[in-house]
C-alpha atoms as a PDB file:
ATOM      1  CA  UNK A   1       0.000   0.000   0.000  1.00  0.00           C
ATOM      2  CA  UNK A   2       0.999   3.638  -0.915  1.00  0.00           C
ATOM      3  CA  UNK A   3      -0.320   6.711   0.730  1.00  0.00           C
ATOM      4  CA  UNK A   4      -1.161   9.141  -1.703  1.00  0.00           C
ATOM      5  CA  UNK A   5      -1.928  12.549  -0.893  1.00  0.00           C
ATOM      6  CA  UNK A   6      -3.563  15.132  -3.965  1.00  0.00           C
ATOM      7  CA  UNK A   7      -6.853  17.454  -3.559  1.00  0.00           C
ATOM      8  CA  UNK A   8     -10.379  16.830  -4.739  1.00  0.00           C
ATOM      9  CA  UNK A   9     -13.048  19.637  -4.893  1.00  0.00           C
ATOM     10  CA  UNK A  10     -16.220  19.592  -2.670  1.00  0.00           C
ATOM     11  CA  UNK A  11     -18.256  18.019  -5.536  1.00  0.00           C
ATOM     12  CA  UNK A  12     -16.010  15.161  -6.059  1.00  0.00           C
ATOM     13  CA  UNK A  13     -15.717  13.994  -2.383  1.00  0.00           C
ATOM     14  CA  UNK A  14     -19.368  13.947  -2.135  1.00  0.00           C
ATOM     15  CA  UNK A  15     -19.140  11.633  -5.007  1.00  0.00           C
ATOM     16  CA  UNK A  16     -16.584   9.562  -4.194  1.00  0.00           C
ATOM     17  CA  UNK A  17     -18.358   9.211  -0.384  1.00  0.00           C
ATOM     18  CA  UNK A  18     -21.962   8.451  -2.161  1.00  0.00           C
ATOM     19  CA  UNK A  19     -20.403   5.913  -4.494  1.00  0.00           C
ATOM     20  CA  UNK A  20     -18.045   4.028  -1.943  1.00  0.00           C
ATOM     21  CA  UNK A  21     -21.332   3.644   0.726  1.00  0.00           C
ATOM     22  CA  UNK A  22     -23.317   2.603  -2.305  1.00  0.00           C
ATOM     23  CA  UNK A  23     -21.526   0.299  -4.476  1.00  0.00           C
ATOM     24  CA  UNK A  24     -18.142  -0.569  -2.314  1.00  0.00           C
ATOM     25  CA  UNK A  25     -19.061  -0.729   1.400  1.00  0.00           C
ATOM     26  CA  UNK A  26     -17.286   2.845   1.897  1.00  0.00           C
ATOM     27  CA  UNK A  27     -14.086   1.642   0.776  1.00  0.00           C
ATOM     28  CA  UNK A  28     -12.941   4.604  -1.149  1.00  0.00           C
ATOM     29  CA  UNK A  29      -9.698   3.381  -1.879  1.00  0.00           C
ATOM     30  CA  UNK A  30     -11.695   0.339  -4.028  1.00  0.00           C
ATOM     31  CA  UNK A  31     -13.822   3.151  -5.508  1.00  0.00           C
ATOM     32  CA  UNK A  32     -11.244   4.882  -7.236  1.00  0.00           C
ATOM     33  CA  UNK A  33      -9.344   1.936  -8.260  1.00  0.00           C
ATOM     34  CA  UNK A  34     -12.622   0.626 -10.060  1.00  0.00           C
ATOM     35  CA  UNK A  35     -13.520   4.598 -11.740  1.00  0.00           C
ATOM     36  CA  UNK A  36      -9.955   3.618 -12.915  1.00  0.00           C
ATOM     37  CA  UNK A  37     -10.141   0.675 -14.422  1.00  0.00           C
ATOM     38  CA  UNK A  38     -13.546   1.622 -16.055  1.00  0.00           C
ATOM     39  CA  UNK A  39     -11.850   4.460 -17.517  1.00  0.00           C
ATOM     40  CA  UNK A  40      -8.753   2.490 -18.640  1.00  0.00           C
ATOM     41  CA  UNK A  41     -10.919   0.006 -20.203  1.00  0.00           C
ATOM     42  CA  UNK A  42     -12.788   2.783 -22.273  1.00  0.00           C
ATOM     43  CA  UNK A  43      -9.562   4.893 -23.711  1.00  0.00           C
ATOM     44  CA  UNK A  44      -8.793   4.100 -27.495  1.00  0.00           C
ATOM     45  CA  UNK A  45     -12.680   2.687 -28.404  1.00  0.00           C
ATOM     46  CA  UNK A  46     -13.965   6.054 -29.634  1.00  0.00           C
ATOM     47  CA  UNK A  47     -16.903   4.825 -31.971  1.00  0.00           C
ATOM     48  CA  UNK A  48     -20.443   4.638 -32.216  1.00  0.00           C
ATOM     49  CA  UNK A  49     -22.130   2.679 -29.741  1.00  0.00           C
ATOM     50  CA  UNK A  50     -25.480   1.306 -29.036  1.00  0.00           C
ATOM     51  CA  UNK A  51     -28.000   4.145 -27.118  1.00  0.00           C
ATOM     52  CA  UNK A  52     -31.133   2.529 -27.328  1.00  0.00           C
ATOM     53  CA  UNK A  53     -33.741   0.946 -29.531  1.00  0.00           C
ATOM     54  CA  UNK A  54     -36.663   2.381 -31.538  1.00  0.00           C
ATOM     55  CA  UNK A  55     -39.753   0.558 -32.542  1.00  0.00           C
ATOM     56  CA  UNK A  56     -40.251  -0.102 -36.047  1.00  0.00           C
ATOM     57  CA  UNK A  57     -42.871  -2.012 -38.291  1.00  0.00           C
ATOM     58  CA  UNK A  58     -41.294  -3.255 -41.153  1.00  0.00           C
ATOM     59  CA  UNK A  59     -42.945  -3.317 -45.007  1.00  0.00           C
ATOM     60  CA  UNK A  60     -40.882  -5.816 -46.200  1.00  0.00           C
ATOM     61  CA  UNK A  61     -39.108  -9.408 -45.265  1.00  0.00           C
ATOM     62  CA  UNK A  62     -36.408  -9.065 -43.160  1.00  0.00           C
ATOM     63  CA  UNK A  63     -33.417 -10.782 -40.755  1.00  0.00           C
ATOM     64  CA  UNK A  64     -32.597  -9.898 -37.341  1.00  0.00           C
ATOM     65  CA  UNK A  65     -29.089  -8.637 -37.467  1.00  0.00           C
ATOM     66  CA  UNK A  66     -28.144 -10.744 -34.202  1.00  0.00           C
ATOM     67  CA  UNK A  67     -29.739 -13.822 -34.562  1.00  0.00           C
ATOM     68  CA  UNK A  68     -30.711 -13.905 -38.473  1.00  0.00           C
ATOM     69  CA  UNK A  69     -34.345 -15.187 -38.012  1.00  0.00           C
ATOM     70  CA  UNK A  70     -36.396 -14.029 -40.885  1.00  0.00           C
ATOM     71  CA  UNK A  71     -39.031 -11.832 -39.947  1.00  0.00           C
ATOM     72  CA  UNK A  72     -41.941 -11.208 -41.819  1.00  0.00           C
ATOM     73  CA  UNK A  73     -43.393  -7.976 -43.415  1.00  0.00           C
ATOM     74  CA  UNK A  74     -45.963  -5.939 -40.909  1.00  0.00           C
ATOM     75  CA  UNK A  75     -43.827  -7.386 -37.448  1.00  0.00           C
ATOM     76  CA  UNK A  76     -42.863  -4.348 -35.106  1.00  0.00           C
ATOM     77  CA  UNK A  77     -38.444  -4.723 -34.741  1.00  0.00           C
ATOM     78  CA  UNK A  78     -36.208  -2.773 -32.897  1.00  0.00           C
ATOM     79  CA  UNK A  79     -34.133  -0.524 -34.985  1.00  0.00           C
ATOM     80  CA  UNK A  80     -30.591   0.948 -32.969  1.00  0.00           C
ATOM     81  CA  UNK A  81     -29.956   4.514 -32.055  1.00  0.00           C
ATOM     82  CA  UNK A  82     -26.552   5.314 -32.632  1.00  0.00           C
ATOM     83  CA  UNK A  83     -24.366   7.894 -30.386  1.00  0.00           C
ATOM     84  CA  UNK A  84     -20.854   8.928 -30.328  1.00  0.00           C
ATOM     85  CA  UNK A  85     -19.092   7.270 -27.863  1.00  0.00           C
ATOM     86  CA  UNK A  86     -16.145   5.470 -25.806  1.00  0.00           C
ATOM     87  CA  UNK A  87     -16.443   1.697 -25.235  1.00  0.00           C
ATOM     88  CA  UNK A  88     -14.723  -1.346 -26.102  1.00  0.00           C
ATOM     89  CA  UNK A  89     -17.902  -3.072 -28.124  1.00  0.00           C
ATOM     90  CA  UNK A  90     -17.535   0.263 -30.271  1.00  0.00           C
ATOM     91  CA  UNK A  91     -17.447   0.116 -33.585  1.00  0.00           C
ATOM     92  CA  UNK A  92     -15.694   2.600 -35.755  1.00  0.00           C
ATOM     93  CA  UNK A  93     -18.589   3.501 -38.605  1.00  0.00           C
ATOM     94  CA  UNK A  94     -22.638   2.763 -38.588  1.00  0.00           C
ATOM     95  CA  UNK A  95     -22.958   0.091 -40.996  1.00  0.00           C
ATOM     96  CA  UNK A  96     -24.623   1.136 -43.808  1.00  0.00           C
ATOM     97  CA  UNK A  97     -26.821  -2.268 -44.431  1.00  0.00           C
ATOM     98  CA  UNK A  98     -30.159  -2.541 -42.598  1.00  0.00           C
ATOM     99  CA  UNK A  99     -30.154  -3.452 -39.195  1.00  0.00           C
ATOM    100  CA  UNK A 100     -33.288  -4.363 -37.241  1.00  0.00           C
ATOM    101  CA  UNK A 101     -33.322  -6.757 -33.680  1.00  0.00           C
ATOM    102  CA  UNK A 102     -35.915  -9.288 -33.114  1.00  0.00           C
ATOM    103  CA  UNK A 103     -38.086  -8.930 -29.711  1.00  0.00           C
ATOM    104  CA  UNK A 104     -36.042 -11.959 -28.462  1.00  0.00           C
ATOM    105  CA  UNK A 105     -32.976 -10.672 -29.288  1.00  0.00           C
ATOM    106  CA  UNK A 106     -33.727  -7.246 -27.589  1.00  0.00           C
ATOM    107  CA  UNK A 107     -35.172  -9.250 -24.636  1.00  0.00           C
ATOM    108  CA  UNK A 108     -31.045 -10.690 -23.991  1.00  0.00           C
ATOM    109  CA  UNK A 109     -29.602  -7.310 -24.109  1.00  0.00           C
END
């Protein structure tokens, strides 16, 4: 064990207390090491990333883009919403191909 010894603002000791009581039994030295880690594991996977889901009925045969089950025309899918982000399951362009999710599929997520 090292002792370090730096300055946080008001704001981020309130934080650091809420999220060590909520998540890491007040260990704050655990806190920061995961905030760390999560941030370590996010540098270099600027893409686009998954947001969310929008309900779609389809006029036409289709696949499900993660489990390829052909669905037929007038079915509601789930088409992806698409943001700007840092993750490691980002991917560097938004496909340009169709891409609808089954119920089932959206269910696993």
């Amino acid at each position: 064990m090292k002792r370090l010894n730096f300055t946080l603002d008001k704001n981020t000791v309130s934080l650091l207390n809420t999220l060590a009581v909520k998540y890491y039994g007040g260990n704050k030295s655990q806190t920061v090491r995961a905030a760390l880690e999560s941030l370590a594991a996010r540098q270099g996977h600027d893409g686009w990333v998954i947001s969310g889901y929008t309900p779609l009925r389809i006029d036409h045969e289709v696949s499900c883009h993660t489990c390829g089950s052909e669905q037929e025309e007038g079915k509601v899918l789930f088409k992806p919403v698409f943001e700007k982000g840092n993750s490691p399951e980002a991917i560097k362009q938004i496909p340009s191909e169709e891409w609808v999710e089954c119920q089932l599929c959206i269910d696993k997520q």
